[in-house]
PDB file of N, CA and C in Angstrom:
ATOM      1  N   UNK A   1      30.172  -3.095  15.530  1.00  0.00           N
ATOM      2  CA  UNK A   1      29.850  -2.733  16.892  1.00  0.00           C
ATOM      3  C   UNK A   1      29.332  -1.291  16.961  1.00  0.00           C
ATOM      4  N   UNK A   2      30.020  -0.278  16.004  1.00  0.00           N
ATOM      5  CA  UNK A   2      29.518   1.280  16.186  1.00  0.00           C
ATOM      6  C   UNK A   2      28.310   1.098  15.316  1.00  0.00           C
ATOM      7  N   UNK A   3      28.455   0.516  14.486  1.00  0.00           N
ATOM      8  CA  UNK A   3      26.745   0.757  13.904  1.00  0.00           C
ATOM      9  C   UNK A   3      25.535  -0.113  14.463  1.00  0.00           C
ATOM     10  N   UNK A   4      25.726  -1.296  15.285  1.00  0.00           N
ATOM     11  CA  UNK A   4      25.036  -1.694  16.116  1.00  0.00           C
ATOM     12  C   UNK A   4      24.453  -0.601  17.274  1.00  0.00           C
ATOM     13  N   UNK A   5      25.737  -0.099  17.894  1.00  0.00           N
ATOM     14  CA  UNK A   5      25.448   1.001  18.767  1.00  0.00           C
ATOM     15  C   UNK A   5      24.238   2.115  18.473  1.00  0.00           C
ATOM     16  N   UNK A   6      25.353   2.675  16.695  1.00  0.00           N
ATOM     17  CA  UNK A   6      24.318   3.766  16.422  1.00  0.00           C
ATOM     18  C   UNK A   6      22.877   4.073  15.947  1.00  0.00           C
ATOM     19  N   UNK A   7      22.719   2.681  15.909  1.00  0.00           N
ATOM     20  CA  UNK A   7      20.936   1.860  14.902  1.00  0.00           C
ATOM     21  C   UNK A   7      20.530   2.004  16.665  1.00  0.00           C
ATOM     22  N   UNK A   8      21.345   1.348  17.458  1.00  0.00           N
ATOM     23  CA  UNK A   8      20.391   1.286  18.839  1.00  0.00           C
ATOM     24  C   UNK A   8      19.462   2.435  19.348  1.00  0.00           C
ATOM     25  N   UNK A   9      20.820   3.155  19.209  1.00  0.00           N
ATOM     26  CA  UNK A   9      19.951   4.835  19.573  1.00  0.00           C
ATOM     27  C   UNK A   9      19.335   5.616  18.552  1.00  0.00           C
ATOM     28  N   UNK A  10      19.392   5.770  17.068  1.00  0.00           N
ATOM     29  CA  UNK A  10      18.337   6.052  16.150  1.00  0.00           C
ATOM     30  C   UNK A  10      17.278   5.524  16.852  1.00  0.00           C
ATOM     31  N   UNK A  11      17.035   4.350  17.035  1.00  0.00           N
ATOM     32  CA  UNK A  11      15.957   3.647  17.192  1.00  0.00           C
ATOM     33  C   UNK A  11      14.903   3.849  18.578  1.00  0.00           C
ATOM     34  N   UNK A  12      16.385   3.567  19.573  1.00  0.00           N
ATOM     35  CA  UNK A  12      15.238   4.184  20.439  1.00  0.00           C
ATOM     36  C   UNK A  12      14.556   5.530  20.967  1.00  0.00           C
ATOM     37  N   UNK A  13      15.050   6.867  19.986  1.00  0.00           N
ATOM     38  CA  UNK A  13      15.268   8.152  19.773  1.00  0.00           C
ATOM     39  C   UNK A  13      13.689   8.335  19.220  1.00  0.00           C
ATOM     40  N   UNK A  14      13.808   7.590  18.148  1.00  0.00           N
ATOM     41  CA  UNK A  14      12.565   7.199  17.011  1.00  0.00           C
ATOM     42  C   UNK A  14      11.284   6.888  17.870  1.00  0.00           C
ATOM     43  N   UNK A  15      11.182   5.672  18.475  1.00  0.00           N
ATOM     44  CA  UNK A  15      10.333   4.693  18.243  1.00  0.00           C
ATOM     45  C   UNK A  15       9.562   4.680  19.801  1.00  0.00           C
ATOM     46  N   UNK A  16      11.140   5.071  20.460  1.00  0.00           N
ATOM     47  CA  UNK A  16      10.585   4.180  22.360  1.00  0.00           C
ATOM     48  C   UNK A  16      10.319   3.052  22.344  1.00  0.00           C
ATOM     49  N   UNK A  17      11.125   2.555  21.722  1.00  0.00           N
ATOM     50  CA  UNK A  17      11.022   1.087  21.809  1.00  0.00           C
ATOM     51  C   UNK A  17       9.631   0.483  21.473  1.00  0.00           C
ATOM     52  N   UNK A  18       8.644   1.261  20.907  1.00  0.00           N
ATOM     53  CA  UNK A  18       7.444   0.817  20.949  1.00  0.00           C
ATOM     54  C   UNK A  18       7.093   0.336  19.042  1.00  0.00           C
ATOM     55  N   UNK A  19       7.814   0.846  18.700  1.00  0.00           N
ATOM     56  CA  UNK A  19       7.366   0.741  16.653  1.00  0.00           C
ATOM     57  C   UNK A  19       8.680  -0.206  16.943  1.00  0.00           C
ATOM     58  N   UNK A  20       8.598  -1.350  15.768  1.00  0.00           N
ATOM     59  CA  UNK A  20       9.924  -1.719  15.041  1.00  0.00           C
ATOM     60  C   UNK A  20       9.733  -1.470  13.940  1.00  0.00           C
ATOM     61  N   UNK A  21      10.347  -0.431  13.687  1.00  0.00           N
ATOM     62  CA  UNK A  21      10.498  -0.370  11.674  1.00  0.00           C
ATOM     63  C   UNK A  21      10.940  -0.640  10.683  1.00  0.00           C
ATOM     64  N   UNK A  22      11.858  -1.821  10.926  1.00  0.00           N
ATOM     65  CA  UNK A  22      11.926  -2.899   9.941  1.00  0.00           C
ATOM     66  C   UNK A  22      11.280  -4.136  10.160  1.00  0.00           C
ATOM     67  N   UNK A  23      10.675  -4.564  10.719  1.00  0.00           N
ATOM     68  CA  UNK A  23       9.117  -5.364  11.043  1.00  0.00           C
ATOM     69  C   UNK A  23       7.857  -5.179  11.192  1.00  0.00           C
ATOM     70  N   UNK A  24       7.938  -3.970  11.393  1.00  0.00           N
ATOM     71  CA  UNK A  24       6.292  -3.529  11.884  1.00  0.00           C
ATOM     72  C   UNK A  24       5.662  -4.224  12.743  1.00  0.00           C
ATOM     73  N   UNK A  25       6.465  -4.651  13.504  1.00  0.00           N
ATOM     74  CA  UNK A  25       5.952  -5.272  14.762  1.00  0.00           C
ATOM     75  C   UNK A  25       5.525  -4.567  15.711  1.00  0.00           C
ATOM     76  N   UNK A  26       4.410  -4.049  16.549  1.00  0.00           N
ATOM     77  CA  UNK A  26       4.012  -3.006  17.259  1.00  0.00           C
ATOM     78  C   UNK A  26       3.647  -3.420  18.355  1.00  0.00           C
ATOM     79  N   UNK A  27       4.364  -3.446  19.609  1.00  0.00           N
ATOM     80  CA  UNK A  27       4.075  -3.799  20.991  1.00  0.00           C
ATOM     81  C   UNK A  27       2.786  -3.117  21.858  1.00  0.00           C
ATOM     82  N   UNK A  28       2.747  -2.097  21.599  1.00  0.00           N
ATOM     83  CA  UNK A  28       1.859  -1.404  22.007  1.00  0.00           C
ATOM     84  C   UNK A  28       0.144  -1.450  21.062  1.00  0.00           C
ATOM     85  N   UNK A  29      -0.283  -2.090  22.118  1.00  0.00           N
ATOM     86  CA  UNK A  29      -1.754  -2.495  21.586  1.00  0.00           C
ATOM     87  C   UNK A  29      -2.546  -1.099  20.803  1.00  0.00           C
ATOM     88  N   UNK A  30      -2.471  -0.426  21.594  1.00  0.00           N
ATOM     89  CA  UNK A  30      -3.141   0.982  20.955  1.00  0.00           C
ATOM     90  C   UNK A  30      -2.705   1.846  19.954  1.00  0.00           C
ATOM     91  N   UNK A  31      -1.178   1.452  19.772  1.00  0.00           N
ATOM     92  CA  UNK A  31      -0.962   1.955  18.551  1.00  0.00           C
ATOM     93  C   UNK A  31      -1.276   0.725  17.269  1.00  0.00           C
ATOM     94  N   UNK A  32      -1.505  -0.480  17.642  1.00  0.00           N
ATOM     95  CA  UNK A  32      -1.177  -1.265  16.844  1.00  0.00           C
ATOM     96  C   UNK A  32      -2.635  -1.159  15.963  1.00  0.00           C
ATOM     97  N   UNK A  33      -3.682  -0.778  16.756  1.00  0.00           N
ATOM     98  CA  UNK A  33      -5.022  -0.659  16.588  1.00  0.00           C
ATOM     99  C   UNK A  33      -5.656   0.869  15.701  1.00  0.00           C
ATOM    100  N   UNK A  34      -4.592   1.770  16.168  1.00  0.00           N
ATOM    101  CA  UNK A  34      -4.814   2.747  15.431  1.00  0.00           C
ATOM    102  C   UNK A  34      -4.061   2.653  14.055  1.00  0.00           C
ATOM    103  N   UNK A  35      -2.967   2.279  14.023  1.00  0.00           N
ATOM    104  CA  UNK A  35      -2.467   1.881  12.659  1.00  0.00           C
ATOM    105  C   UNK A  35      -3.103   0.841  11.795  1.00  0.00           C
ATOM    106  N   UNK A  36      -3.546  -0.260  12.320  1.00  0.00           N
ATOM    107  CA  UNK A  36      -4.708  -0.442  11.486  1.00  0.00           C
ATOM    108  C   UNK A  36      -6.047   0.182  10.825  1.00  0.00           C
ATOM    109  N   UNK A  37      -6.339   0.998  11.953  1.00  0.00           N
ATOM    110  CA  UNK A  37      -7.086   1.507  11.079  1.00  0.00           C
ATOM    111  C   UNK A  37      -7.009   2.912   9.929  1.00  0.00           C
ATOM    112  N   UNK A  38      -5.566   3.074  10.314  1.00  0.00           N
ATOM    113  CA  UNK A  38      -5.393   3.914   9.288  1.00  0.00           C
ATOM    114  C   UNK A  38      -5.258   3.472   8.279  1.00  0.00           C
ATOM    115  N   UNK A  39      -4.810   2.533   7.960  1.00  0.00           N
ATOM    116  CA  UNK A  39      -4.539   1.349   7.172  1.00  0.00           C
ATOM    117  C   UNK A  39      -5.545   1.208   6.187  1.00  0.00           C
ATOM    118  N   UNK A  40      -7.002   0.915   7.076  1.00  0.00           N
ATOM    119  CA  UNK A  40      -8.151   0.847   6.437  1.00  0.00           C
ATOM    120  C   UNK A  40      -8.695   1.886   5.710  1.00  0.00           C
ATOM    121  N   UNK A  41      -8.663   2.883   6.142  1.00  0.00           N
ATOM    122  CA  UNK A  41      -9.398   4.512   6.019  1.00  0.00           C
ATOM    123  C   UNK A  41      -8.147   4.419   4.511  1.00  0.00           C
ATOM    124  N   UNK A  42      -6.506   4.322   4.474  1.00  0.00           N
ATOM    125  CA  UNK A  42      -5.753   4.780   3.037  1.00  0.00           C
ATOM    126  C   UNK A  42      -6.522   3.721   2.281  1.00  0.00           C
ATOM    127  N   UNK A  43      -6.895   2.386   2.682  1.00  0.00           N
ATOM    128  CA  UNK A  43      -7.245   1.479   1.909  1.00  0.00           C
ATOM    129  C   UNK A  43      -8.921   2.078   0.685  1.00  0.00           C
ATOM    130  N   UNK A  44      -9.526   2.394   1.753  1.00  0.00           N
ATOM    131  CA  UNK A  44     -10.943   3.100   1.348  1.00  0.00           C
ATOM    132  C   UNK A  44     -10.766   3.860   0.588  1.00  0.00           C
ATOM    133  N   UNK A  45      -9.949   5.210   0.450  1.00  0.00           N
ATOM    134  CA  UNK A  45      -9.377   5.560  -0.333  1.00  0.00           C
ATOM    135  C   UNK A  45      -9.521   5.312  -1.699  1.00  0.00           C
ATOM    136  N   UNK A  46      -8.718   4.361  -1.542  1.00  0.00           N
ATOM    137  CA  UNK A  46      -7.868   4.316  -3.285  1.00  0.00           C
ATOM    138  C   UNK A  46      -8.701   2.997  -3.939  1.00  0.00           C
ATOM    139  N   UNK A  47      -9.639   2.535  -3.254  1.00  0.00           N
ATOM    140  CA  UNK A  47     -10.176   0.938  -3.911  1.00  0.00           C
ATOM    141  C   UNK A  47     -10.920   1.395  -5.206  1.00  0.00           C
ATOM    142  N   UNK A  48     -11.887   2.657  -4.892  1.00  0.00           N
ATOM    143  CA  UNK A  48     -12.594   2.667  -6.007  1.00  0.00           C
ATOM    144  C   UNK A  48     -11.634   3.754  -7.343  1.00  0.00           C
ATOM    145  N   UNK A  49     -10.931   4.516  -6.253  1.00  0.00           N
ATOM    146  CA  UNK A  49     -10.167   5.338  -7.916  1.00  0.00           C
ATOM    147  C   UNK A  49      -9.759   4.235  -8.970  1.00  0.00           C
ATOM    148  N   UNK A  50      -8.559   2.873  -8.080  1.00  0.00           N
ATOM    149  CA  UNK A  50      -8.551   1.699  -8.496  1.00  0.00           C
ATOM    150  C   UNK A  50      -9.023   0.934  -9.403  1.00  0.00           C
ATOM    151  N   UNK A  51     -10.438   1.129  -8.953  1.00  0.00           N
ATOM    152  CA  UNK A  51     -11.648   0.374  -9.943  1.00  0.00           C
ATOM    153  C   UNK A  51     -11.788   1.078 -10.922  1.00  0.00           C
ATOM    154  N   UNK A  52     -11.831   2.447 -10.949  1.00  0.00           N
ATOM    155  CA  UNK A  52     -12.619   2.980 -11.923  1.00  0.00           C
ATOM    156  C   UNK A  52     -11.876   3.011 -13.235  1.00  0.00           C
ATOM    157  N   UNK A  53     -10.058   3.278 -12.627  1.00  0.00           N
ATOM    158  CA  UNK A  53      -9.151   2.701 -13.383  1.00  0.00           C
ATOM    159  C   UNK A  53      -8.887   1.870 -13.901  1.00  0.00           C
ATOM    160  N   UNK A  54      -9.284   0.493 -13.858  1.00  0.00           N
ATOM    161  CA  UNK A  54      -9.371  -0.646 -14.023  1.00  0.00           C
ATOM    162  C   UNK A  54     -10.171  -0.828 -14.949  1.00  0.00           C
ATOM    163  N   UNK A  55     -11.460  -0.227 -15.159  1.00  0.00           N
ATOM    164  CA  UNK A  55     -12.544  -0.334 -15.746  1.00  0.00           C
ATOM    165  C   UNK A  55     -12.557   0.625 -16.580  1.00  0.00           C
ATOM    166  N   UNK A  56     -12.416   1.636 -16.855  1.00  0.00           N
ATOM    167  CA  UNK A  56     -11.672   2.122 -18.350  1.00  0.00           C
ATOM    168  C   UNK A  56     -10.852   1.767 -18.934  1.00  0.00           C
ATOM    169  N   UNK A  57      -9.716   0.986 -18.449  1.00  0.00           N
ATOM    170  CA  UNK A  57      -8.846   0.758 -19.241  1.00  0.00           C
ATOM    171  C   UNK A  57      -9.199  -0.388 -19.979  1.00  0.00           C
ATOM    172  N   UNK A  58      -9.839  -1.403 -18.903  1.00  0.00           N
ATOM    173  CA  UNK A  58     -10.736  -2.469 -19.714  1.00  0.00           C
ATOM    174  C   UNK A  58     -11.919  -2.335 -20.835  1.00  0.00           C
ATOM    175  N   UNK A  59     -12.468  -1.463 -20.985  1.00  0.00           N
ATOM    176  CA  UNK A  59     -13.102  -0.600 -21.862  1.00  0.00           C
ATOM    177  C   UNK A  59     -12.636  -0.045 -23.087  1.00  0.00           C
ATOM    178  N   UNK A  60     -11.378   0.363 -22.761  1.00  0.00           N
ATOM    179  CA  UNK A  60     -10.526   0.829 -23.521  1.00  0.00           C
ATOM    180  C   UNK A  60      -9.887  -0.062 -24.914  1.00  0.00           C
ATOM    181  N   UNK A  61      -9.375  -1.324 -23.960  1.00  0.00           N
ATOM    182  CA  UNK A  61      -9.183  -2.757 -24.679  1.00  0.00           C
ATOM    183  C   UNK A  61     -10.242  -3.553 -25.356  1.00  0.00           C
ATOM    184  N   UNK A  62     -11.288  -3.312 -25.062  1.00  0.00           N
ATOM    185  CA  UNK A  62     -12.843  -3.922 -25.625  1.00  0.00           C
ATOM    186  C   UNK A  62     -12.711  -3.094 -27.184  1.00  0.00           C
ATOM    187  N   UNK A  63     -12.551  -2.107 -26.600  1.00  0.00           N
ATOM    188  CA  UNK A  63     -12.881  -1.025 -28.199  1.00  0.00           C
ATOM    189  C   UNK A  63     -11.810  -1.384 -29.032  1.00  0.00           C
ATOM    190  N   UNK A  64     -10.553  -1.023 -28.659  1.00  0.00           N
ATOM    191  CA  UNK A  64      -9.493  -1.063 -29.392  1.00  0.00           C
ATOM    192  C   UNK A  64      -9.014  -2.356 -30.295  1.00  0.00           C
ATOM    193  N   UNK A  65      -9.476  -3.945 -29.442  1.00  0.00           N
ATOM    194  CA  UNK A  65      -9.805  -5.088 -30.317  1.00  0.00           C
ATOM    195  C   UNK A  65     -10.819  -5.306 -31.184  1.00  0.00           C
ATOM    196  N   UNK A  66     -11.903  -4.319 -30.739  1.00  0.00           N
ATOM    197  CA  UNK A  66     -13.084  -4.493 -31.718  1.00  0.00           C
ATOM    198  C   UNK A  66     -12.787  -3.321 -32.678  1.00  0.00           C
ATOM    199  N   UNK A  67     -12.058  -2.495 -33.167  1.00  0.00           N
ATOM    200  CA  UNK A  67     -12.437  -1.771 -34.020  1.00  0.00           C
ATOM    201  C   UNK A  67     -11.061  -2.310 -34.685  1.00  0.00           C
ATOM    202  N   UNK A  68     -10.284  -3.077 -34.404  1.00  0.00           N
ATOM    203  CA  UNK A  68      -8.935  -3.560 -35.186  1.00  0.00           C
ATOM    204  C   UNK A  68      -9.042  -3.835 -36.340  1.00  0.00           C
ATOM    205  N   UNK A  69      -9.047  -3.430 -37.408  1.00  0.00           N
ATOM    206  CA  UNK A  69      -9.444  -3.640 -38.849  1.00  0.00           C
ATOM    207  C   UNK A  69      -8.521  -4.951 -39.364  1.00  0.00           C
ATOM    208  N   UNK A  70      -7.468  -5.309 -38.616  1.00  0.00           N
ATOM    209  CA  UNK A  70      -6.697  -6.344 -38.859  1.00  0.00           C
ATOM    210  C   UNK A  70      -7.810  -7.849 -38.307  1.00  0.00           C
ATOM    211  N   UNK A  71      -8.030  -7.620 -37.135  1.00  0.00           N
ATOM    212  CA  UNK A  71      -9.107  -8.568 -36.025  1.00  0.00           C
ATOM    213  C   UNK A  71     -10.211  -8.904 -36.989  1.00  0.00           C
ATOM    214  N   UNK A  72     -10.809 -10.297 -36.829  1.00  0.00           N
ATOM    215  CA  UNK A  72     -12.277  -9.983 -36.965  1.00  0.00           C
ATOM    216  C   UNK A  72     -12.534 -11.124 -36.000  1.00  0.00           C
ATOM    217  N   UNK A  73     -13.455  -9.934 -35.407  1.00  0.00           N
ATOM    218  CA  UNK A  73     -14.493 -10.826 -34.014  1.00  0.00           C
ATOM    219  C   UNK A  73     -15.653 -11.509 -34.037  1.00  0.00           C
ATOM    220  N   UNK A  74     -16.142 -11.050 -35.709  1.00  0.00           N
ATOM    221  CA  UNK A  74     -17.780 -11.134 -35.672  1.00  0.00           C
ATOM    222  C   UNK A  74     -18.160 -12.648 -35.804  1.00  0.00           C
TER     223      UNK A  74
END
């Protein structure tokens, strides 16, 4: 019952009743819209560091099977 109580008021201290932050359920249209697009903009971000990461390391593995003196690919 006291920690029911005390989550109540963290929460509505926090949020205004408007964020749930263990759902991410967002009542409020305009925030729900701006958090998406922040969403998008961290997403933009990191896709190509991602890739580029991805693609050296795959590079990395190309070489390292082909020069395997144990391997033969030819």
């Amino acid at each position: 019952m006291i920690k029911k109580w005390l989550e109540s008021k963290i929460y509505s201290k926090r949020t205004n009743n408007i964020l749930n932050h263990f759902t991410l359920q967002i009542s409020d249209a305009h925030i729900d819209r701006r958090y998406r697009i922040e969403r998008s903009k961290h997403f933009n971000k990191i896709w190509k560091v991602s890739l580029v990461i991805c693609v050296i390391y795959f590079i990395r593995h190309i070489i390292l099977k082909t020069t395997d003196p144990k391997e033969n690919y030819n």
